[in-house]
C-alpha atoms as a PDB file:
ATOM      1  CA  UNK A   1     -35.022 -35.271 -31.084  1.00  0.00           C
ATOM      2  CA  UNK A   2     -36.766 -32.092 -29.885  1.00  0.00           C
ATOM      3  CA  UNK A   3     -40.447 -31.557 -28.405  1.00  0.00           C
ATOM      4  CA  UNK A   4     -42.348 -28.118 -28.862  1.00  0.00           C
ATOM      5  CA  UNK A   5     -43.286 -26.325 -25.709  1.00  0.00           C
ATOM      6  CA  UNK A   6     -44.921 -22.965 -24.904  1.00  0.00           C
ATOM      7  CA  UNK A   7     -44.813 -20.946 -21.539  1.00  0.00           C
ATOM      8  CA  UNK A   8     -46.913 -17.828 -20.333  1.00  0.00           C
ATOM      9  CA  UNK A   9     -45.019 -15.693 -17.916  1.00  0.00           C
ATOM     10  CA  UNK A  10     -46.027 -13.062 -16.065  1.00  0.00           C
ATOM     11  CA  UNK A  11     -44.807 -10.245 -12.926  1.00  0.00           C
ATOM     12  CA  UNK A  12     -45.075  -7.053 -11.677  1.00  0.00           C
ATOM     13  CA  UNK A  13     -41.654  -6.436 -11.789  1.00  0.00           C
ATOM     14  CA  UNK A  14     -38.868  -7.844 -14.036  1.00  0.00           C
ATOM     15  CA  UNK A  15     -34.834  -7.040 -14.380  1.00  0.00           C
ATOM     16  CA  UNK A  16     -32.960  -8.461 -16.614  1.00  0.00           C
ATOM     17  CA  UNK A  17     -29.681  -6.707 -16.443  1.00  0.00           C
ATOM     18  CA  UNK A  18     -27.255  -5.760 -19.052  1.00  0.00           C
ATOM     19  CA  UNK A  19     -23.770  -6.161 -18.310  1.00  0.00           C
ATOM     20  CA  UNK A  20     -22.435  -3.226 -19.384  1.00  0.00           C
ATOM     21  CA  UNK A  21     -23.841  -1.243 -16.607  1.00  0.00           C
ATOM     22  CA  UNK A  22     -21.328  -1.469 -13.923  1.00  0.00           C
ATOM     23  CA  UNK A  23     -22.892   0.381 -11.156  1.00  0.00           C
ATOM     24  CA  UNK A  24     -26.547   1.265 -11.421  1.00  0.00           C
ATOM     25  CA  UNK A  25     -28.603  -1.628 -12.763  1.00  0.00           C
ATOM     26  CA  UNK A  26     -30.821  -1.102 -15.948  1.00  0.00           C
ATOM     27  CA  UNK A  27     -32.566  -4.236 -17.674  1.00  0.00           C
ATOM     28  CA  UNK A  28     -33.095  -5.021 -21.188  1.00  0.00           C
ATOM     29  CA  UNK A  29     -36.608  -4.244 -22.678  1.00  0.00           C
ATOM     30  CA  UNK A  30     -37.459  -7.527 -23.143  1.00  0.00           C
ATOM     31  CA  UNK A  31     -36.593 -11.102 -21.667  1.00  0.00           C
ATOM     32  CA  UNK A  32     -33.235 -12.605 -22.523  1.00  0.00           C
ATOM     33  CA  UNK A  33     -32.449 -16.528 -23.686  1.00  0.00           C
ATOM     34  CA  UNK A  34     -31.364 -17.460 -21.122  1.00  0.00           C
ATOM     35  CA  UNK A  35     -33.645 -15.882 -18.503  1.00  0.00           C
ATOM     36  CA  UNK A  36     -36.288 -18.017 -20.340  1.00  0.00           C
ATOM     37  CA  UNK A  37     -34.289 -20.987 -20.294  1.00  0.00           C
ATOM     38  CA  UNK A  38     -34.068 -20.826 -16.569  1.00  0.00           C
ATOM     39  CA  UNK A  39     -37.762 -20.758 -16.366  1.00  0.00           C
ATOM     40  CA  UNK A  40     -38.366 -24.209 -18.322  1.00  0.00           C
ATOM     41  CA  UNK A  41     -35.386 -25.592 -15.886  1.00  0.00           C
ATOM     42  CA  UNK A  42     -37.448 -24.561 -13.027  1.00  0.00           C
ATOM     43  CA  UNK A  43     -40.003 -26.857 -13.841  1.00  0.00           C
ATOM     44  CA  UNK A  44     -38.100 -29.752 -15.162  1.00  0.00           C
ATOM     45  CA  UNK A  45     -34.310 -29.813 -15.875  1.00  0.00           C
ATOM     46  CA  UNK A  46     -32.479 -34.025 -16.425  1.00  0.00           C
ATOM     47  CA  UNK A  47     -29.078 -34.805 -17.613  1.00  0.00           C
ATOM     48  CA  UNK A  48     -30.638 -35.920 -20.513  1.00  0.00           C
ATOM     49  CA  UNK A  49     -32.596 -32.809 -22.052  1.00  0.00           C
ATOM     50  CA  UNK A  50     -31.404 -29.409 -23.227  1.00  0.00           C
ATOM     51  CA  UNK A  51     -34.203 -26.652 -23.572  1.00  0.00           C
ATOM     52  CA  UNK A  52     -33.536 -24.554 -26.732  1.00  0.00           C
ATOM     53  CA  UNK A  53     -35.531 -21.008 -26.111  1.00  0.00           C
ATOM     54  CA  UNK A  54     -36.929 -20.310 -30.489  1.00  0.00           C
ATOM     55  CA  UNK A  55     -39.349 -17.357 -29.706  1.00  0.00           C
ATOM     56  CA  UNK A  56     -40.626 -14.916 -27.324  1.00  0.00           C
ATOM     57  CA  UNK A  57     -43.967 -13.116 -27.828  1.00  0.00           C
ATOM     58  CA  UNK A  58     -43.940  -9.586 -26.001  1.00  0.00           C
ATOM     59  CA  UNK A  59     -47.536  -9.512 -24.631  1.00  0.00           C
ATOM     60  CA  UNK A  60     -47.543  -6.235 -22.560  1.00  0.00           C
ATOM     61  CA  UNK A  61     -46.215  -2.836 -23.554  1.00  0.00           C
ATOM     62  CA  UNK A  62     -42.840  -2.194 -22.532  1.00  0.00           C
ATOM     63  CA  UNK A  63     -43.320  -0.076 -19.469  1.00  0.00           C
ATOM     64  CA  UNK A  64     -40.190   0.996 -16.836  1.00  0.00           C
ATOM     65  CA  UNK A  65     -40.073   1.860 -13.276  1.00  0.00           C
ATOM     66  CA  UNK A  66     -37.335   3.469 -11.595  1.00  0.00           C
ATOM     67  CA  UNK A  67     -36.675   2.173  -7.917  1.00  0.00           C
ATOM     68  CA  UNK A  68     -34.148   2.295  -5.278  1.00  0.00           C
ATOM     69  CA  UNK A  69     -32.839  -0.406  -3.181  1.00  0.00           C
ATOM     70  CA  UNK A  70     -30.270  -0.976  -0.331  1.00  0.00           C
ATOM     71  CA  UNK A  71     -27.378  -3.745  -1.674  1.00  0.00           C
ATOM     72  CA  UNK A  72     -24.241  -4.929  -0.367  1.00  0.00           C
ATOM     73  CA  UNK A  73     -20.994  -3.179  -1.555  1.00  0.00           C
ATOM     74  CA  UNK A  74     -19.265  -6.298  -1.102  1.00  0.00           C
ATOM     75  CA  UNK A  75     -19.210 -10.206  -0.809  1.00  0.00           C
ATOM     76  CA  UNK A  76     -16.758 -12.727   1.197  1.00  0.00           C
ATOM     77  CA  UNK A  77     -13.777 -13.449  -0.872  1.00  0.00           C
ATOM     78  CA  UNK A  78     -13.870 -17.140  -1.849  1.00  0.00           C
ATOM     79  CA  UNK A  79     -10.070 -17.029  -0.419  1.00  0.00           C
ATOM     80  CA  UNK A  80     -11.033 -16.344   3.114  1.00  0.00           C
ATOM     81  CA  UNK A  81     -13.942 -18.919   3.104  1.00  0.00           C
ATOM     82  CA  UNK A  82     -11.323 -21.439   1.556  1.00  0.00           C
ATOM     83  CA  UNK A  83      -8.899 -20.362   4.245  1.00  0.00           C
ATOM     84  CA  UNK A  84     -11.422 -21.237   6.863  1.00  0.00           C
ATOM     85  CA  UNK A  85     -12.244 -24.231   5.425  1.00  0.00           C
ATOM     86  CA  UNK A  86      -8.691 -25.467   5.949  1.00  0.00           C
ATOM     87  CA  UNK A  87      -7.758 -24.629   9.164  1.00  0.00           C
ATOM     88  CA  UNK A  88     -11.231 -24.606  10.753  1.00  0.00           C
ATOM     89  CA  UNK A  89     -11.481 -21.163  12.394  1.00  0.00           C
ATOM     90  CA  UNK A  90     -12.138 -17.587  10.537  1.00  0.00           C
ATOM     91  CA  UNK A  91     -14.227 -14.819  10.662  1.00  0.00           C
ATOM     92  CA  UNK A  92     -16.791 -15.307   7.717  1.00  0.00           C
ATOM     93  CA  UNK A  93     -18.900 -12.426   9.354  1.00  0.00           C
ATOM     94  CA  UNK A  94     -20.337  -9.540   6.733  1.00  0.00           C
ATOM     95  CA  UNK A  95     -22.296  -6.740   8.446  1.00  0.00           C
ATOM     96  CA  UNK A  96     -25.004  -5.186   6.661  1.00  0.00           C
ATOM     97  CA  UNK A  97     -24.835  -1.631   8.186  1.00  0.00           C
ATOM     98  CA  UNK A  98     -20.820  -1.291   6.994  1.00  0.00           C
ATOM     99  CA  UNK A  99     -21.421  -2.500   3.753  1.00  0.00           C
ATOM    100  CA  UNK A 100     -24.668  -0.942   2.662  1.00  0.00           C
ATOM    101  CA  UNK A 101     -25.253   0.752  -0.487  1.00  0.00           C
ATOM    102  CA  UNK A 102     -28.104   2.754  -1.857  1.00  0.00           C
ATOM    103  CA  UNK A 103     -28.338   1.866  -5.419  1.00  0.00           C
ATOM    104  CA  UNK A 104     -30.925   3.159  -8.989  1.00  0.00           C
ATOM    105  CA  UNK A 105     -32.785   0.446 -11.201  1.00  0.00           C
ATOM    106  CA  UNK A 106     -34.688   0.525 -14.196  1.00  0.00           C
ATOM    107  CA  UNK A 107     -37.009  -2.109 -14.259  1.00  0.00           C
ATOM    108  CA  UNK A 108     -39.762  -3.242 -16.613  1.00  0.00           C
ATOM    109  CA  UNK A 109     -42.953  -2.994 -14.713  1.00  0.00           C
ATOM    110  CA  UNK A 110     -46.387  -5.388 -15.720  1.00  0.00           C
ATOM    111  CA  UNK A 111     -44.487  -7.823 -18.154  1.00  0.00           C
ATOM    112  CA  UNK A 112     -46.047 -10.811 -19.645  1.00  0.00           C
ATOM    113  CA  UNK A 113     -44.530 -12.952 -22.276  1.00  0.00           C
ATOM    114  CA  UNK A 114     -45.062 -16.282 -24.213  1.00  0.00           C
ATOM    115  CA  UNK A 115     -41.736 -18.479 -24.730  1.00  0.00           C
ATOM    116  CA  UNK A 116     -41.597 -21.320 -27.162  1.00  0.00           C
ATOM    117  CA  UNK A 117     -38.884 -23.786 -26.358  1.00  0.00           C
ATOM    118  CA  UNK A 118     -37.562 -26.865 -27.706  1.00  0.00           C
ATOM    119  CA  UNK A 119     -36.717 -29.346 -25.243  1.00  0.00           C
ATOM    120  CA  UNK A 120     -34.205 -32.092 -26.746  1.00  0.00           C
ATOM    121  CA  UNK A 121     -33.640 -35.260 -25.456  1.00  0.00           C
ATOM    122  CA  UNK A 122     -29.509 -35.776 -25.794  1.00  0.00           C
ATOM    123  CA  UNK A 123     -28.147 -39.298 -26.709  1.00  0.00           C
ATOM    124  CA  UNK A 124     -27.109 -42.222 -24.361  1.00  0.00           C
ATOM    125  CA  UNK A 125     -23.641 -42.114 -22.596  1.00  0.00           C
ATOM    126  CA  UNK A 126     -23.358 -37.821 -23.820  1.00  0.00           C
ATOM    127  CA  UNK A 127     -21.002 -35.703 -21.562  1.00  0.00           C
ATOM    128  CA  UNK A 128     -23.293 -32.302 -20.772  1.00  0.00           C
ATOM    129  CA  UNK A 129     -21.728 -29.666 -19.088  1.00  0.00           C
ATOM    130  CA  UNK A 130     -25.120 -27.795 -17.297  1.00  0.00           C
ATOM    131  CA  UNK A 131     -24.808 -23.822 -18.192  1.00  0.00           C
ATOM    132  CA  UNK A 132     -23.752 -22.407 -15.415  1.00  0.00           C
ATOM    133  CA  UNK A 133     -22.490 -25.333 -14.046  1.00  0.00           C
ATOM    134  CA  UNK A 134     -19.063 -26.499 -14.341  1.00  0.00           C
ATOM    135  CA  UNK A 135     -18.936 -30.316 -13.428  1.00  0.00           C
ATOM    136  CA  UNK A 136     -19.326 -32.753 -16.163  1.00  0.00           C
ATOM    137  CA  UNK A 137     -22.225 -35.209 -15.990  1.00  0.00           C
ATOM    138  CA  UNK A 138     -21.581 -38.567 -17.500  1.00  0.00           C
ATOM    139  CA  UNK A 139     -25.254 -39.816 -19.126  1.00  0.00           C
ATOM    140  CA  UNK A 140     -25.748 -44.171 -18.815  1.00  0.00           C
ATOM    141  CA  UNK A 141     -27.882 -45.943 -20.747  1.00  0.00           C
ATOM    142  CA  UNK A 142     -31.276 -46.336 -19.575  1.00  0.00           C
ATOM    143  CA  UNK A 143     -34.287 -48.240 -21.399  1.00  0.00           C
ATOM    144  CA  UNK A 144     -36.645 -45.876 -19.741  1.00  0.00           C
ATOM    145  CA  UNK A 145     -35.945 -42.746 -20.783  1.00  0.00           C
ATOM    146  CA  UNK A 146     -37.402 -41.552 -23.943  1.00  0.00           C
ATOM    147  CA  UNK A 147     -38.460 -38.146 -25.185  1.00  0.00           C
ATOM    148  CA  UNK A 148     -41.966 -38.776 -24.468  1.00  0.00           C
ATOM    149  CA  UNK A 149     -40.831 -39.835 -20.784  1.00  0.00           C
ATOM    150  CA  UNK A 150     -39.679 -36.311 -20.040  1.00  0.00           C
ATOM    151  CA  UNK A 151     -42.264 -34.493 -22.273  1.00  0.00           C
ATOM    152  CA  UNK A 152     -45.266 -35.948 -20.388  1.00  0.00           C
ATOM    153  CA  UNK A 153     -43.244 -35.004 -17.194  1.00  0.00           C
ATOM    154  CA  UNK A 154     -42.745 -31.485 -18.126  1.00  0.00           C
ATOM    155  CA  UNK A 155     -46.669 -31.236 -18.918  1.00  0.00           C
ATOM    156  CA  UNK A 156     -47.801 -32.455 -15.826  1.00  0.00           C
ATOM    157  CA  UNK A 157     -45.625 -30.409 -13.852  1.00  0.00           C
ATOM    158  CA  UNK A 158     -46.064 -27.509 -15.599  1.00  0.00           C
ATOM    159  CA  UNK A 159     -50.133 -28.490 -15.788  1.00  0.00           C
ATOM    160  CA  UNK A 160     -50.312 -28.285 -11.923  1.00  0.00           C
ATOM    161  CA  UNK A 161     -47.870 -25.280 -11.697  1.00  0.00           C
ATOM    162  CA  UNK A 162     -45.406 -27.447 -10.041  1.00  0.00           C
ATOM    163  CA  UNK A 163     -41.449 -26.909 -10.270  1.00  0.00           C
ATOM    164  CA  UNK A 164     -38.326 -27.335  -8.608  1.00  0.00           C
ATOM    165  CA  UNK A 165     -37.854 -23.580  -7.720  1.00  0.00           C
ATOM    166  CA  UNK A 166     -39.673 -20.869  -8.389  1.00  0.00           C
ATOM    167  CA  UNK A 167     -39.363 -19.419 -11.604  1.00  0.00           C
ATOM    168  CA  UNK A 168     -37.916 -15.520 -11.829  1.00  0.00           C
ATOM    169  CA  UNK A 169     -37.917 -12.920 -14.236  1.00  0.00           C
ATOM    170  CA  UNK A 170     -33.796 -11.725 -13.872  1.00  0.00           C
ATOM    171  CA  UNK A 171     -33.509 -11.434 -10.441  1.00  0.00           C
ATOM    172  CA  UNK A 172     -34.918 -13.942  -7.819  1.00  0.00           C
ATOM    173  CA  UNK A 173     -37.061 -11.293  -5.796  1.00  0.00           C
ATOM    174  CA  UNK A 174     -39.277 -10.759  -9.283  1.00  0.00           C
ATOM    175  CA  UNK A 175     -41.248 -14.447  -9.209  1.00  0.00           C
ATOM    176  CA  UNK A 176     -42.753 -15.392 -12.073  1.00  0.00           C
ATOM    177  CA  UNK A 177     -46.266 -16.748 -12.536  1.00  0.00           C
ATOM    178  CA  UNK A 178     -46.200 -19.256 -15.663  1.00  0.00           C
ATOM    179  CA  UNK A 179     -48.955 -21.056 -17.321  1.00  0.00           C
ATOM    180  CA  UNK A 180     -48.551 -24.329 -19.564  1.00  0.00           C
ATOM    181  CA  UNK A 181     -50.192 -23.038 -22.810  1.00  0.00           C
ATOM    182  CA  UNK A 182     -50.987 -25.772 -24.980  1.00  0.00           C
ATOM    183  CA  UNK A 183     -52.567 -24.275 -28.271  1.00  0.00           C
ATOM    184  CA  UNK A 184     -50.115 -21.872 -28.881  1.00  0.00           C
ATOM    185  CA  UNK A 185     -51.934 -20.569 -32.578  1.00  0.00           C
ATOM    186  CA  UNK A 186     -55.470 -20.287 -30.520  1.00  0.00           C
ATOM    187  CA  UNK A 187     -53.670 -18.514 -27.233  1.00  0.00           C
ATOM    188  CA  UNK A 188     -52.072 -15.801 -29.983  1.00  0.00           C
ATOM    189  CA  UNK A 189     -55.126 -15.408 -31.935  1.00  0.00           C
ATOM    190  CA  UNK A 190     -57.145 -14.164 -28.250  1.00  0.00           C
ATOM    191  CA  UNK A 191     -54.135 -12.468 -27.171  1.00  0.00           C
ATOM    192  CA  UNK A 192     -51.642 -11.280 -29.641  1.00  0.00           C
ATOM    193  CA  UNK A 193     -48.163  -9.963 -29.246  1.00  0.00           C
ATOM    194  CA  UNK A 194     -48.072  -6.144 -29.189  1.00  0.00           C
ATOM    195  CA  UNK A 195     -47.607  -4.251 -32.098  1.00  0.00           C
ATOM    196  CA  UNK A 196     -43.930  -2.790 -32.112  1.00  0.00           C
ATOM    197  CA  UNK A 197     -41.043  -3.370 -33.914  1.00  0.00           C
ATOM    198  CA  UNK A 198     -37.930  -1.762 -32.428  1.00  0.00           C
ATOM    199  CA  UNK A 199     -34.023  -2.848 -32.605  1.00  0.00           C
ATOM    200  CA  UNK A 200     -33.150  -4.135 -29.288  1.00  0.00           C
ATOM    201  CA  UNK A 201     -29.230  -4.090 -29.889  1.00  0.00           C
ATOM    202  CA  UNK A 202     -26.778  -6.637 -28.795  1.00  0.00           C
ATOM    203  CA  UNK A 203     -28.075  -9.107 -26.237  1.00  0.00           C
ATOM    204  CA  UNK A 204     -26.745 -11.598 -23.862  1.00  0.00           C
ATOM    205  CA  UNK A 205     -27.683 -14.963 -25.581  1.00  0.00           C
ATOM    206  CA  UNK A 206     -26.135 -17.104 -22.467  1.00  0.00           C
ATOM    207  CA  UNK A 207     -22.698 -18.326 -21.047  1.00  0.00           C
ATOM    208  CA  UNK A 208     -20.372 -20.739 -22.870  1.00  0.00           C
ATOM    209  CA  UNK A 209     -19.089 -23.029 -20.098  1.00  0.00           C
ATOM    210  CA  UNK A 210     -16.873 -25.440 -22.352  1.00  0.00           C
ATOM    211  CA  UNK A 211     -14.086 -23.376 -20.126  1.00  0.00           C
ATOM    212  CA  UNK A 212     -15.457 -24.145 -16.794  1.00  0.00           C
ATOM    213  CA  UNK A 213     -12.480 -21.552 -15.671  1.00  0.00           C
ATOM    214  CA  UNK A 214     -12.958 -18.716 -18.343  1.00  0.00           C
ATOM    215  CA  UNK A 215     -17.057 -18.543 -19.087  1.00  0.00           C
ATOM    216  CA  UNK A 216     -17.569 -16.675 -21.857  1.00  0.00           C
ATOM    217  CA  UNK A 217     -21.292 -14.489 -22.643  1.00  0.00           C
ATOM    218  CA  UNK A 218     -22.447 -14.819 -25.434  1.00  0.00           C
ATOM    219  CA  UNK A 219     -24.497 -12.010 -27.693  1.00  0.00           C
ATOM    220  CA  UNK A 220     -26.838 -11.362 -30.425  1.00  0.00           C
ATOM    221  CA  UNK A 221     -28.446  -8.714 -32.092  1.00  0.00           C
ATOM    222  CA  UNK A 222     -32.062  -8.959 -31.345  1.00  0.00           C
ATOM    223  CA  UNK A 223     -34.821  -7.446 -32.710  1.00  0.00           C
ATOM    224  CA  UNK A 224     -38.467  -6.756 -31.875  1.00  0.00           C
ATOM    225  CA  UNK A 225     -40.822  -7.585 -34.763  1.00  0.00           C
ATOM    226  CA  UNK A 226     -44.553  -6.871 -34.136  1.00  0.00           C
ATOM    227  CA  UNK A 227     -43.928  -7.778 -30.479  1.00  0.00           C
ATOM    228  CA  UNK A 228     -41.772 -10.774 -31.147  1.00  0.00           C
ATOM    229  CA  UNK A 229     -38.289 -11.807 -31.170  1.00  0.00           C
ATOM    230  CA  UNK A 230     -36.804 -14.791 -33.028  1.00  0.00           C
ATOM    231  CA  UNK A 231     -33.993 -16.483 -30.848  1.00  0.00           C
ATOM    232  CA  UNK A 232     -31.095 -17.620 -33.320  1.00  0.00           C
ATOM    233  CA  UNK A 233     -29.871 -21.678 -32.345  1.00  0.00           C
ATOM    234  CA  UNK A 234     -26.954 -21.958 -30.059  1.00  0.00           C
ATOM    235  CA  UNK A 235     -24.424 -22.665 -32.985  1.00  0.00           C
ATOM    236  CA  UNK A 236     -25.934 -20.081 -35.854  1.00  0.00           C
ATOM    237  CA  UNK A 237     -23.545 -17.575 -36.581  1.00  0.00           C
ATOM    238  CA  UNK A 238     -25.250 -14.274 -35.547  1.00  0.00           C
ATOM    239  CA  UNK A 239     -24.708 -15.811 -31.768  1.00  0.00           C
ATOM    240  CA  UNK A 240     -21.106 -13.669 -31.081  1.00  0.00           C
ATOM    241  CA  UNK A 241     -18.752 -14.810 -27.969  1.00  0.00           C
END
């Protein structure tokens, strides 16, 4: 069973980067799958739904800013933390001033989008592997959980502007603002998309975890049609791994 839900988000500043840029980070023009989906998990995410992202509605023209910004060259390897786990002593230490990088993004500047989402309520006693998440969460039966349950929960969180984390647009230093919008044909008719149609290319859809060791991204070619872009289901075959 899936309920119909419909998000307003808004920044300054958004990146959502493609991954084919190695070095220098440049972001997509518009929001990605699962950037959305991470936004409706912010506000309510249970073993027992799945949020399906169907459309995005491009409200502000796609603008870019160029920035720099100091980053880390490197990270602690996961060995030498695991080695220090084991034998209780190790230098963990990173310093900032050694490993400092100057480093170019493109980012979208003034964004604002509308997301419609399905949120589907899974069946008792289903195995769900989280995305991005590799441990498997066995579901028991429970006589109080029912798709109305978790939609009334979602509302009344996302009502009050409540959520478990802040919601981000790419990266976690662009915060999102979001809004519950709850007429979804009225809230388009005041503020329509934008008028553009463009091809966006190939775009990450989201990760495939049924590997928890080999994740695998997953693409599709997306398209901007008078300032909206359909979102194919997980399993249609235009979605490319």
């Amino acid at each position: 069973m899936s309920i119909k839900f419909c998000l307003e988000l808004s920044a300054p500043l958004a990146c959502f980067t493609r991954p084919e840029m190695k070095v220098e980070r440049v972001s997509y023009e518009v929001i990605t799958p699962s950037a959305s989906r991470a936004c409706f998990e912010a506000i309510l995410w249970k073993p027992r739904i799945r949020w399906h992202i169907r459309l995005i509605e491009v409200l502000e023209p796609i603008r870019w800013v160029n920035i720099r910004r100091n980053e880390v060259a490197n990270v602690i390897a996961t060995r030498s933390i695991e080695e220090a786990m084991d034998s209780g002593t190790g230098i963990l230490a990173q310093y900032v001033d050694e490993e400092r990088q100057q480093r170019a993004t493109l980012l979208l500047r003034d964004v604002a989008y509308r997301i419609h989402a399905e949120m589907e309520f899974l069946p008792h006693r289903h195995v769900y592997r989280r995305l991005g998440d590799s441990r498997d969460i066995a579901l028991t039966s429970q006589d109080d959980e029912t798709p109305q349950k978790y939609a009334e929960m979602f509302m009344r969180r996302a009502r009050k502007g409540q959520c478990v984390n802040q919601p981000y647009l790419g990266t976690r230093e662009f915060a999102a603002a979001f809004r519950l919008v709850e007429h979804p044909d009225e809230e388009r008719a005041r503020r329509p998309p934008i008028d553009e149609t463009r091809e966006l290319g190939y775009m990450l859809y989201d990760l495939d975890y049924s590997d928890p060791l080999d994740p695998r991204p997953m693409f599709f070619k997306a398209r901007l049609v008078q300032g909206v872009v359909e979102v194919p289901a997980w399993d249609a075959p235009e979605v490319k791994k």
